[in-house]
Every structure is written in structure tokens, then in C-alpha cells.
PDB file of N, CA and C in Angstrom:
ATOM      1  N   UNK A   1     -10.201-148.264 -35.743  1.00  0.00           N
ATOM      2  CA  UNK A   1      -9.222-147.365 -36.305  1.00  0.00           C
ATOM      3  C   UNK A   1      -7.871-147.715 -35.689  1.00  0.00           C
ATOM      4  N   UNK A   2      -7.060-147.973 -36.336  1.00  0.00           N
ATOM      5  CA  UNK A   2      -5.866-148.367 -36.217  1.00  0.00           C
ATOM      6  C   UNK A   2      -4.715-147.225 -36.159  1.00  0.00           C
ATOM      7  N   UNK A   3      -3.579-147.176 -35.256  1.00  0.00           N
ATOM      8  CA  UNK A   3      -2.859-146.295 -35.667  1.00  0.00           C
ATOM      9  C   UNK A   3      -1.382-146.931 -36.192  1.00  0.00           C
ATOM     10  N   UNK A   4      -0.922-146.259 -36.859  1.00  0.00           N
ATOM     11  CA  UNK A   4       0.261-146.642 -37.607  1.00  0.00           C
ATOM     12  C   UNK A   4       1.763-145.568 -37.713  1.00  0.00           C
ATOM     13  N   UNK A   5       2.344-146.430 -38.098  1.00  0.00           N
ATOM     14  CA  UNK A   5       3.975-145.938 -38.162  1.00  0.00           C
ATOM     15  C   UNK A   5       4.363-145.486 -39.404  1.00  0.00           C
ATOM     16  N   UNK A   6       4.785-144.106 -39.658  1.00  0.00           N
ATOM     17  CA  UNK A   6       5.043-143.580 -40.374  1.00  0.00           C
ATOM     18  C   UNK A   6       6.577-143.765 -40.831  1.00  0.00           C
ATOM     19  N   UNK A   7       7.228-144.752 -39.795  1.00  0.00           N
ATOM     20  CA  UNK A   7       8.532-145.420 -40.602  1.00  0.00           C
ATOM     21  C   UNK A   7       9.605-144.460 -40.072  1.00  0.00           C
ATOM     22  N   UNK A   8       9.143-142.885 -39.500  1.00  0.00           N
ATOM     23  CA  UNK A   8       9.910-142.727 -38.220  1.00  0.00           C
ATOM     24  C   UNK A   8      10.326-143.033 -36.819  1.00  0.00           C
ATOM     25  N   UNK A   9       9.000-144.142 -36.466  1.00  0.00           N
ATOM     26  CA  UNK A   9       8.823-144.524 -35.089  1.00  0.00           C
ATOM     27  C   UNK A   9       7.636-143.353 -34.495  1.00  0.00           C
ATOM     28  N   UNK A  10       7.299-142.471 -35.230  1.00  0.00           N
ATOM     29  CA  UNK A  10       6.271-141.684 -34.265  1.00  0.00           C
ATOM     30  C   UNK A  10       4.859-142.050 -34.821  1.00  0.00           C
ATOM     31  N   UNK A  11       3.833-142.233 -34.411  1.00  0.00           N
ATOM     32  CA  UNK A  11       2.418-142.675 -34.644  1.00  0.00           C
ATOM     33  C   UNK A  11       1.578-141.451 -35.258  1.00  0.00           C
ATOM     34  N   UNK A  12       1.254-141.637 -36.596  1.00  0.00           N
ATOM     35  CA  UNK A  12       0.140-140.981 -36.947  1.00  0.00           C
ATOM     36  C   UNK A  12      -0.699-140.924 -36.132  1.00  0.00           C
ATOM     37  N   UNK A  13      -1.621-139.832 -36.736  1.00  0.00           N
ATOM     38  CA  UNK A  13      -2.638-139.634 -35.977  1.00  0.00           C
ATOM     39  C   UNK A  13      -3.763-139.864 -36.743  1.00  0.00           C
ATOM     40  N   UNK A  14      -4.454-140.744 -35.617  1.00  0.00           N
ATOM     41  CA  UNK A  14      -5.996-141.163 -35.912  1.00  0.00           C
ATOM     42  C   UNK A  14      -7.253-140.590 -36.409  1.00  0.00           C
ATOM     43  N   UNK A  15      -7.857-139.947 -37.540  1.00  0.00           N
ATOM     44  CA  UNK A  15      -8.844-138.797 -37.467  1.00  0.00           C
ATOM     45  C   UNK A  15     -10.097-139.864 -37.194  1.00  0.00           C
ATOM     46  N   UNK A  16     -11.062-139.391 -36.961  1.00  0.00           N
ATOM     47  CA  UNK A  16     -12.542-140.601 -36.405  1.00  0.00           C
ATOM     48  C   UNK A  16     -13.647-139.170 -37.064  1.00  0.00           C
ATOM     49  N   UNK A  17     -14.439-140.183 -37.501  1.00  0.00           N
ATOM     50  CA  UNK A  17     -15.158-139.117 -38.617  1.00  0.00           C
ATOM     51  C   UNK A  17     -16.798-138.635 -37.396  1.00  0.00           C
ATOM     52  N   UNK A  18     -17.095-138.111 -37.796  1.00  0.00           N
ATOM     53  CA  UNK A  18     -18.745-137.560 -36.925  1.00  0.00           C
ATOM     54  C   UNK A  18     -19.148-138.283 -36.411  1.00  0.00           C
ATOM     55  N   UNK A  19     -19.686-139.495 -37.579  1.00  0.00           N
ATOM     56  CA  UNK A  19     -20.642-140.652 -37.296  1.00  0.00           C
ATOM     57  C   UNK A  19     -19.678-141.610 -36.380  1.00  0.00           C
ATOM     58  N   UNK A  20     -18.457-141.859 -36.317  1.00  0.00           N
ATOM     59  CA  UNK A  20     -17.780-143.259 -35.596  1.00  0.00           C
ATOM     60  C   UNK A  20     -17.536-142.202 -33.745  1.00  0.00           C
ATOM     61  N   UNK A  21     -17.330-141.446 -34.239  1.00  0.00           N
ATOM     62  CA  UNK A  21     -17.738-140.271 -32.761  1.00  0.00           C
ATOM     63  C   UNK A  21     -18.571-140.669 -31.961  1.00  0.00           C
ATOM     64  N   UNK A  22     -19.991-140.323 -32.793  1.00  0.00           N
ATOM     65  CA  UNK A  22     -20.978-140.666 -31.873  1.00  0.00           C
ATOM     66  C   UNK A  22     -21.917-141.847 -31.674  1.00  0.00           C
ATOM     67  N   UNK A  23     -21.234-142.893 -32.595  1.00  0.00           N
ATOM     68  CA  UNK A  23     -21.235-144.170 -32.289  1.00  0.00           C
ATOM     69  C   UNK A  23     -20.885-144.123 -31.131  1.00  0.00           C
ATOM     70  N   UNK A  24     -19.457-143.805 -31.115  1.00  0.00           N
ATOM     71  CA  UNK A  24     -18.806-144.330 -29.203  1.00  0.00           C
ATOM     72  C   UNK A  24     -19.573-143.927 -28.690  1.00  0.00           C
ATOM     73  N   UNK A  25     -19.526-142.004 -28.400  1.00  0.00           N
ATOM     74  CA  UNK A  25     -19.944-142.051 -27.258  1.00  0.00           C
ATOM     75  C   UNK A  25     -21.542-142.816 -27.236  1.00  0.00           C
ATOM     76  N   UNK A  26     -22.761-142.781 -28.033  1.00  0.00           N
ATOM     77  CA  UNK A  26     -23.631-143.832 -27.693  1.00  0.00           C
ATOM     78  C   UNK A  26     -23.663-145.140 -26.986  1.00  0.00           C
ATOM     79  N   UNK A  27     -22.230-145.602 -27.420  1.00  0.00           N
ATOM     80  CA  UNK A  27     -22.072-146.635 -27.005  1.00  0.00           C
ATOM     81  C   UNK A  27     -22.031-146.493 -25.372  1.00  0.00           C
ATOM     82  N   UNK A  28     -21.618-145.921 -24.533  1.00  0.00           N
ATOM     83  CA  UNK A  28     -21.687-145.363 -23.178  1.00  0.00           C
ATOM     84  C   UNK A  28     -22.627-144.747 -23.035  1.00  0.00           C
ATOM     85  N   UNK A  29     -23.603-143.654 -23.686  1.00  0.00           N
ATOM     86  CA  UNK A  29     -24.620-143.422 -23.548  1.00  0.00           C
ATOM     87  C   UNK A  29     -25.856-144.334 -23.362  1.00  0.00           C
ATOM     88  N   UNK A  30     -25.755-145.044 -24.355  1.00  0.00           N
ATOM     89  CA  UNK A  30     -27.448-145.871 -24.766  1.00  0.00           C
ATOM     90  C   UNK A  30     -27.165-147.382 -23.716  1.00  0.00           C
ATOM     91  N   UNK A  31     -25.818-147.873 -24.367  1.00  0.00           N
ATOM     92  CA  UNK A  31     -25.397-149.003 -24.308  1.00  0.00           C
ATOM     93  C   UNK A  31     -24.953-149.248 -23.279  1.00  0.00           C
ATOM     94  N   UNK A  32     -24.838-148.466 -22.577  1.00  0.00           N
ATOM     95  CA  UNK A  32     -24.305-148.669 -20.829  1.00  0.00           C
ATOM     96  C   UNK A  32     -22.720-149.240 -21.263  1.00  0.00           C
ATOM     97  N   UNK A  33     -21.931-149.502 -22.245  1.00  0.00           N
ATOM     98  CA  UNK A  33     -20.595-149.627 -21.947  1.00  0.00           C
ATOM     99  C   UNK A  33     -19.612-148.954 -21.514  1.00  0.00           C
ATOM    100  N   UNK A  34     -18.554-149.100 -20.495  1.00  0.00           N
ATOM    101  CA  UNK A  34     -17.604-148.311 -19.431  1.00  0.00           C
ATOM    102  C   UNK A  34     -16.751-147.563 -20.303  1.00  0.00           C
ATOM    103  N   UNK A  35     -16.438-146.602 -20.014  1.00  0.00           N
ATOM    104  CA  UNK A  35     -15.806-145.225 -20.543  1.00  0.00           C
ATOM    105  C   UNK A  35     -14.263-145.903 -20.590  1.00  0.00           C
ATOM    106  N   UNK A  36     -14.003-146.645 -19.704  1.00  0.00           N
ATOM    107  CA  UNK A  36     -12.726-146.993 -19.853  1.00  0.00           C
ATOM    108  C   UNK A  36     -12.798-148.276 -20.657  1.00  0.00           C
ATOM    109  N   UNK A  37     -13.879-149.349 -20.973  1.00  0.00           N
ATOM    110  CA  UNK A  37     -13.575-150.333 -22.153  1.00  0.00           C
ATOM    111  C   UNK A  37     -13.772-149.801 -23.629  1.00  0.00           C
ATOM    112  N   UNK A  38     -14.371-149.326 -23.759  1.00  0.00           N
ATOM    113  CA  UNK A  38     -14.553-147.542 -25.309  1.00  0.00           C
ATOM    114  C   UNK A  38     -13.253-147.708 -25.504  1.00  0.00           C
ATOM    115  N   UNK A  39     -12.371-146.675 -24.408  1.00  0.00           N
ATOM    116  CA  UNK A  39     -11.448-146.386 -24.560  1.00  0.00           C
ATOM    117  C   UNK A  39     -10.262-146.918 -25.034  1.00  0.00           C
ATOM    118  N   UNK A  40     -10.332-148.591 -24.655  1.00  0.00           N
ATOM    119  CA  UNK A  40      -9.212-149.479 -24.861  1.00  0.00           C
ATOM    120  C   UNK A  40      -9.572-150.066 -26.407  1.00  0.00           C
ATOM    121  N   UNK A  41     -11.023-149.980 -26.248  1.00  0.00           N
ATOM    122  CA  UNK A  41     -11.326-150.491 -27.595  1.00  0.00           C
ATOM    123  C   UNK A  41     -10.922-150.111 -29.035  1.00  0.00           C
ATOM    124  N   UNK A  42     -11.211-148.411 -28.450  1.00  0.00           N
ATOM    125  CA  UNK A  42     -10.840-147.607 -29.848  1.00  0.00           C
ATOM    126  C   UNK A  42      -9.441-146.993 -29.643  1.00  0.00           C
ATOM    127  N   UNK A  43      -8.783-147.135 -29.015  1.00  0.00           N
ATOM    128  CA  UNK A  43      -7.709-146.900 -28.243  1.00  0.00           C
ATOM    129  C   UNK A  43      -7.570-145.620 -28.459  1.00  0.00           C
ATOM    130  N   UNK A  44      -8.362-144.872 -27.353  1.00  0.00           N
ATOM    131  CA  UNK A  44      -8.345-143.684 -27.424  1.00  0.00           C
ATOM    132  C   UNK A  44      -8.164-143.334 -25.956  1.00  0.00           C
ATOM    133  N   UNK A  45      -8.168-141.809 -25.351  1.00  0.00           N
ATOM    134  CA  UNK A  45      -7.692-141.792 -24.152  1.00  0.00           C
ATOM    135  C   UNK A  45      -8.931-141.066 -23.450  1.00  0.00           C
ATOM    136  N   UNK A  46      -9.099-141.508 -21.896  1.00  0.00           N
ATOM    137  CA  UNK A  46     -10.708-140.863 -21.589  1.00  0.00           C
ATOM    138  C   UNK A  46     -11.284-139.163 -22.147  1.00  0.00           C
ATOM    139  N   UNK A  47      -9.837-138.297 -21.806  1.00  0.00           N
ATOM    140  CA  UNK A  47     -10.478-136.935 -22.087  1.00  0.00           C
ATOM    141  C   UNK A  47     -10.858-136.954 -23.372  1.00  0.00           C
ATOM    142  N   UNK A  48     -10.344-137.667 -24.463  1.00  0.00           N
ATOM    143  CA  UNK A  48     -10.826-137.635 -25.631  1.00  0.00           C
ATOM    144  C   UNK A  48     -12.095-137.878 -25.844  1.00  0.00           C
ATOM    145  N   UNK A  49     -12.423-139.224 -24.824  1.00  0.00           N
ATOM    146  CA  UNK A  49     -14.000-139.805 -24.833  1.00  0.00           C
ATOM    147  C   UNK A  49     -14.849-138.598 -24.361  1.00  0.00           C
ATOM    148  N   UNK A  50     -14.738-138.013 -23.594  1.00  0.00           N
ATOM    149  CA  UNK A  50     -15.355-136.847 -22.709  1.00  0.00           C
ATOM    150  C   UNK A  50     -15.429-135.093 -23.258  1.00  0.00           C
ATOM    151  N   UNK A  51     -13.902-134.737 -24.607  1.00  0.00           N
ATOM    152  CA  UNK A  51     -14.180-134.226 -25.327  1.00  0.00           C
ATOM    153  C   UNK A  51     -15.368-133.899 -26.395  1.00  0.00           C
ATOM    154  N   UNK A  52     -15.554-135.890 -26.278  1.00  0.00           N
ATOM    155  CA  UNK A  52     -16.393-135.521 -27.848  1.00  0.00           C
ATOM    156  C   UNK A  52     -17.996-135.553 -27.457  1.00  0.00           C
ATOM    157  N   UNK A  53     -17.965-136.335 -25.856  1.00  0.00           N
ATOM    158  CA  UNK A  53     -19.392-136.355 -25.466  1.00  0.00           C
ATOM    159  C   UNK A  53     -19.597-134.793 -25.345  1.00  0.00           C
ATOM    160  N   UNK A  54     -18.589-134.033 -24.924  1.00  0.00           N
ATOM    161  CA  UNK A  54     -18.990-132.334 -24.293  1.00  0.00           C
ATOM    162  C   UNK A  54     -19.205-131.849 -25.629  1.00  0.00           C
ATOM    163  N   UNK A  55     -19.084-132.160 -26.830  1.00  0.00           N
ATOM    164  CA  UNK A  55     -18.981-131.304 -28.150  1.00  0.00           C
ATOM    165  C   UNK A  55     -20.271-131.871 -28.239  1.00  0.00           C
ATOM    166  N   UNK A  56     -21.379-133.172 -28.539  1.00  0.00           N
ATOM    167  CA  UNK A  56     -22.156-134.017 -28.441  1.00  0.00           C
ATOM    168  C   UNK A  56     -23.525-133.065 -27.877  1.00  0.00           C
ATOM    169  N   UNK A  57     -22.864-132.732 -26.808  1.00  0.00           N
ATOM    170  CA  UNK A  57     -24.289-132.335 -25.791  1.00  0.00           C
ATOM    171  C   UNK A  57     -24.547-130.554 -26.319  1.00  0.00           C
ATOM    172  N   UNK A  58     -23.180-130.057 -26.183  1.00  0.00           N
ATOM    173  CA  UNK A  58     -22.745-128.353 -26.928  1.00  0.00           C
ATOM    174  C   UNK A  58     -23.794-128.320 -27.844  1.00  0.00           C
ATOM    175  N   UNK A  59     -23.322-129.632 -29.075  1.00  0.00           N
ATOM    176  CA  UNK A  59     -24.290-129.265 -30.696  1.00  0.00           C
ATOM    177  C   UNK A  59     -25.381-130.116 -30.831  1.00  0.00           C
ATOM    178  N   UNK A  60     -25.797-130.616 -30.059  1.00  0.00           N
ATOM    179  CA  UNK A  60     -27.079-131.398 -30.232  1.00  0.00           C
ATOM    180  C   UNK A  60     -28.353-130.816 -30.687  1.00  0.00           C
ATOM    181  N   UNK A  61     -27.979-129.339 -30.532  1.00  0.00           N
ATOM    182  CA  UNK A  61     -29.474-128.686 -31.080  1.00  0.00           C
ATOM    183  C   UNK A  61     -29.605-128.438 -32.255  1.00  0.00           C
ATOM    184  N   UNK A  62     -28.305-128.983 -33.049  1.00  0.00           N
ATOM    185  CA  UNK A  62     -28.213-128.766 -34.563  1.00  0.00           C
ATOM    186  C   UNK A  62     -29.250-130.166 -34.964  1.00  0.00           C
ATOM    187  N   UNK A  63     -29.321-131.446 -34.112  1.00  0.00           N
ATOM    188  CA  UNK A  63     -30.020-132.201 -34.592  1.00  0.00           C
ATOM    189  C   UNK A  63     -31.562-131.344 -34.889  1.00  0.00           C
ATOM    190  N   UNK A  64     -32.335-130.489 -33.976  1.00  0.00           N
ATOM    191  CA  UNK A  64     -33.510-130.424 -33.774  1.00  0.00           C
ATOM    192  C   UNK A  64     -33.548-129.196 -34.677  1.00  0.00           C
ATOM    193  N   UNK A  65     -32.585-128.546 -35.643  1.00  0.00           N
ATOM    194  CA  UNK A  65     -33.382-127.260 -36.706  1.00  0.00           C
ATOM    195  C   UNK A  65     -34.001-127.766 -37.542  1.00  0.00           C
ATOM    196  N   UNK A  66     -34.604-126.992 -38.180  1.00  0.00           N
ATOM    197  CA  UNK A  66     -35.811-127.083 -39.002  1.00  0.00           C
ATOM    198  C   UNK A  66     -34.616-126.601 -40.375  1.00  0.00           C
ATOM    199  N   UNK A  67     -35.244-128.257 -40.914  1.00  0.00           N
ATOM    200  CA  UNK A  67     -34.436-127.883 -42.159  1.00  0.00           C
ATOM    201  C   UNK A  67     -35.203-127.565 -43.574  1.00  0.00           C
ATOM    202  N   UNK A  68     -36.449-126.521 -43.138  1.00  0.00           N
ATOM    203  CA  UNK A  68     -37.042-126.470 -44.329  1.00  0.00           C
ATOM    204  C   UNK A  68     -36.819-125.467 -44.967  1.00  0.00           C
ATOM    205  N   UNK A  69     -37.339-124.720 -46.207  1.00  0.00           N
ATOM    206  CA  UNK A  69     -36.581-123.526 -47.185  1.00  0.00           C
ATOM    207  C   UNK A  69     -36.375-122.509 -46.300  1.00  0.00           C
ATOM    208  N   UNK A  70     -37.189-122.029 -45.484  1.00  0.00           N
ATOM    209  CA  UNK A  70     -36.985-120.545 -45.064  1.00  0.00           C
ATOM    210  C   UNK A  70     -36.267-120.714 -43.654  1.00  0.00           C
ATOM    211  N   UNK A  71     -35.373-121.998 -43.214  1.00  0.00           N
ATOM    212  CA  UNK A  71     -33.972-122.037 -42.255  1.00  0.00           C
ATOM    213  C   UNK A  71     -33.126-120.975 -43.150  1.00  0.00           C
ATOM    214  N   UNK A  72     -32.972-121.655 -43.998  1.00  0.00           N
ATOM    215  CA  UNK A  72     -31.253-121.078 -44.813  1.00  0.00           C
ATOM    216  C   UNK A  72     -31.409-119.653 -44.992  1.00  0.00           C
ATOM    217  N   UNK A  73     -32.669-118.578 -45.247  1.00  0.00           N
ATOM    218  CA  UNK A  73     -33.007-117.503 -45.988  1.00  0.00           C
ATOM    219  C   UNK A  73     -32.777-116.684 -44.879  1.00  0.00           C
ATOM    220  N   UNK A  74     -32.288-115.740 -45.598  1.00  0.00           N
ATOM    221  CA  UNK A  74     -31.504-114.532 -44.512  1.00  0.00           C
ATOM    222  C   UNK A  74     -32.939-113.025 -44.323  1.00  0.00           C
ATOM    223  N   UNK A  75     -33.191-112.512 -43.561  1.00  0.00           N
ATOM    224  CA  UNK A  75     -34.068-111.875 -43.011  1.00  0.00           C
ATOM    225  C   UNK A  75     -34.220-110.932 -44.325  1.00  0.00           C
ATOM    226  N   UNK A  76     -33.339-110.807 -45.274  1.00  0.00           N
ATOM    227  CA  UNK A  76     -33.441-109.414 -46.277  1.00  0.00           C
ATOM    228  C   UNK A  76     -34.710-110.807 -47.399  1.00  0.00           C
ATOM    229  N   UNK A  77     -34.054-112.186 -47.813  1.00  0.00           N
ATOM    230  CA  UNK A  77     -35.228-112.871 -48.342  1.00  0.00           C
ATOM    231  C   UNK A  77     -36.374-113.121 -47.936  1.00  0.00           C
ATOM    232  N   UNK A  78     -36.748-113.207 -46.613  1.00  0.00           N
ATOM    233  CA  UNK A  78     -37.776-113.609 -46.071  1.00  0.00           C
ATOM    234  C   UNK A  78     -38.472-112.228 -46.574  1.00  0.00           C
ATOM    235  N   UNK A  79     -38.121-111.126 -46.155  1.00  0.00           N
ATOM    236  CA  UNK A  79     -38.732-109.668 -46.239  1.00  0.00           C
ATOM    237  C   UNK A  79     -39.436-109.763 -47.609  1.00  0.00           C
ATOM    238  N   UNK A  80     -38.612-109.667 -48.606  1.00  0.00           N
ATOM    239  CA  UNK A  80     -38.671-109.678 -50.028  1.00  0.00           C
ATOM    240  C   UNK A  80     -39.429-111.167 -50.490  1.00  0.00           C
ATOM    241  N   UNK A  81     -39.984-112.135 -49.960  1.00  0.00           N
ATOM    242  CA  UNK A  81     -41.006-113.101 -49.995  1.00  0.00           C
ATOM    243  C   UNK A  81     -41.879-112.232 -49.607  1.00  0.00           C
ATOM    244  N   UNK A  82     -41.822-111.686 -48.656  1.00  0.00           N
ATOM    245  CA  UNK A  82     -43.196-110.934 -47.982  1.00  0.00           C
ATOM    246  C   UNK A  82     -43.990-110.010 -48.922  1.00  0.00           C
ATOM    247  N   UNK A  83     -43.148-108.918 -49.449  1.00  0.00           N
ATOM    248  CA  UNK A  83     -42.892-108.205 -50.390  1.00  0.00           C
ATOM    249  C   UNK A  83     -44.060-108.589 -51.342  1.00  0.00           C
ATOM    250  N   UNK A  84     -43.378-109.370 -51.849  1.00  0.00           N
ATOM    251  CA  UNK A  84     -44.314-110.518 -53.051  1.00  0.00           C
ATOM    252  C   UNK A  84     -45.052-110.995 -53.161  1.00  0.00           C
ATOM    253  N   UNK A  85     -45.921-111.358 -51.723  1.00  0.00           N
ATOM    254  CA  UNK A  85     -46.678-112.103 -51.810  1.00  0.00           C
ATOM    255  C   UNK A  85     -48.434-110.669 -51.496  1.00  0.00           C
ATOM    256  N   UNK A  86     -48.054-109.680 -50.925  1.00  0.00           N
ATOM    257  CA  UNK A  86     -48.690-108.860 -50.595  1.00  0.00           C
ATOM    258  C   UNK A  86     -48.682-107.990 -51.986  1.00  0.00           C
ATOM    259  N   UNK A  87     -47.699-107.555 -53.066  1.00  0.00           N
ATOM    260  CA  UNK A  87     -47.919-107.447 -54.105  1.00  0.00           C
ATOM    261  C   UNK A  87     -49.046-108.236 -55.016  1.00  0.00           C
ATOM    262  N   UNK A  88     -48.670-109.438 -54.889  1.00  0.00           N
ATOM    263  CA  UNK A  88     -49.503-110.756 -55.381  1.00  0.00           C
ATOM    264  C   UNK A  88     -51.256-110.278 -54.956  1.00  0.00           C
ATOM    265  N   UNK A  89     -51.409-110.610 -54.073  1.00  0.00           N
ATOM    266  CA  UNK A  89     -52.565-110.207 -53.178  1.00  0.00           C
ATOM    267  C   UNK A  89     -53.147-109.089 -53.873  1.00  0.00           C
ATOM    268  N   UNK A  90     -52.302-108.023 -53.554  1.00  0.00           N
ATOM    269  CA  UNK A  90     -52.903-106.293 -54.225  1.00  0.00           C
ATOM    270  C   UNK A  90     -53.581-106.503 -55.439  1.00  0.00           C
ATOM    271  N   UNK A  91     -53.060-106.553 -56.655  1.00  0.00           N
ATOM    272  CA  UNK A  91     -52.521-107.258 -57.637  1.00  0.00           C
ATOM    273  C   UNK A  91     -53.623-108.076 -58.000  1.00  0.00           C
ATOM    274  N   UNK A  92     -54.201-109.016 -56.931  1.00  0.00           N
ATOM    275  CA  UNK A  92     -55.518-110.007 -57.608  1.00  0.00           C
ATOM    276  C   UNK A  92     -56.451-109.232 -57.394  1.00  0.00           C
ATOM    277  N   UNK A  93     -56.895-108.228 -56.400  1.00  0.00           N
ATOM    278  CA  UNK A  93     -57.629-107.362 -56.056  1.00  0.00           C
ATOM    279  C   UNK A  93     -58.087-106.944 -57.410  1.00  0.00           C
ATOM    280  N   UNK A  94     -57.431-106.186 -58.141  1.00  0.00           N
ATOM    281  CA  UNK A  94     -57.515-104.887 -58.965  1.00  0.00           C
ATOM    282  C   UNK A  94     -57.939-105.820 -60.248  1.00  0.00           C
ATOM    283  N   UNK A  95     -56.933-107.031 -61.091  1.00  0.00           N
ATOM    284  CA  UNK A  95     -56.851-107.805 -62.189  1.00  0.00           C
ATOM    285  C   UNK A  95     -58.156-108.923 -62.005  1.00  0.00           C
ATOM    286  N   UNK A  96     -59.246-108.835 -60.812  1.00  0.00           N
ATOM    287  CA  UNK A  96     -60.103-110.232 -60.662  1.00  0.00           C
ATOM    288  C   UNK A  96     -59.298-111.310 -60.785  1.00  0.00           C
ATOM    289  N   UNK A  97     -57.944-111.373 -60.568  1.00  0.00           N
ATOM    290  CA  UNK A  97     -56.892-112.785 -61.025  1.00  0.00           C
ATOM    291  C   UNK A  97     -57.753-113.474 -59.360  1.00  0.00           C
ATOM    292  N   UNK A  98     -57.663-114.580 -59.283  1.00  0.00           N
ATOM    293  CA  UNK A  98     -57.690-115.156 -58.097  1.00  0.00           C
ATOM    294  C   UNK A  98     -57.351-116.322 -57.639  1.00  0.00           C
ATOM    295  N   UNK A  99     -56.305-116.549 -56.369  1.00  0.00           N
ATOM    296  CA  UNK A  99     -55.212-117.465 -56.005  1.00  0.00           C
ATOM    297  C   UNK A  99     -56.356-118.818 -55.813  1.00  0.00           C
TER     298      UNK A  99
END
């Protein structure tokens, strides 16, 4: 990522997306490369490197949710699944229907 001149003399600013984030810091993580060659590389400045590892370690437990249907469903859907399914149940009882 390159930074550039906006033709005032002052330097845009660099945005670095999720994935090129935690490329770097991996790269010091996994890769054993020095916090200060990262730095020159992507020409970025250490607290920045150390920002994004502290945000890194903060949200890492977003890697490990469970992303199956009943993550997203709010306690009033889950209820009202419940609801339904014990209806269902009752329901085969009485009709001989059977699941």
C-alpha cells in the first residue's frame, strides 16, 4: 500500500482492509518477522502494528462462533421454534400423524 500526494503536499491516508491487517500481523506472529521490518515494509508505524495485533487478540473469538441458524435468532425466535415444535408433537398425539 502506497501512500500518495494529494497535490497539496499532505499524504493521504492509507486504509488496509481486515485481511492485509492480519496478514501483517501473522506475519510477526506465525512468521517470526521483526515488528520493526513489517513496519518499514508496509510503512506503517509500530503502535499501529500493535494496535491492530491488540484489536486481533480483543476479536478473535468472533473467529470461534457458531455460525449456524439459531446464532443469529433472538431468544423471542428460539422460544416460538419451541412453541412449534411441542405444538407439532401434541398435535401428532391426537391426529396418529407421525414425525
Amino acid at each position: 500500500m502506497n501512500e500518495t500526494s494529494n497535490g497539496s503536499g499532505k499524504r493521504e491516508r492509507r486504509h488496509f482492509t481486515g485481511q492485509q491487517k492480519v496478514a501483517i500481523v501473522k506475519q510477526h506472529l506465525v512468521d517470526g518477522l521483526a515488528v520493526s521490518d513489517l513496519c518499514d515494509k508496509h510503512q506503517i508505524l509500530p503502535t499501529q502494528f500493535y494496535q491492530w495485533q491488540k484489536q486481533l487478540f480483543e476479536n478473535g473469538d468472533a473467529a470461534f462462533q457458531r455460525k449456524g441458524k439459531t446464532a443469529g435468532k433472538s431468544a423471542q425466535d428460539r422460544s416460538n421454534s419451541r412453541w412449534w415444535v411441542k405444538r407439532a408433537v401434541s398435535w401428532s398425539n391426537y391426529s396418529g400423524f407421525r414425525f
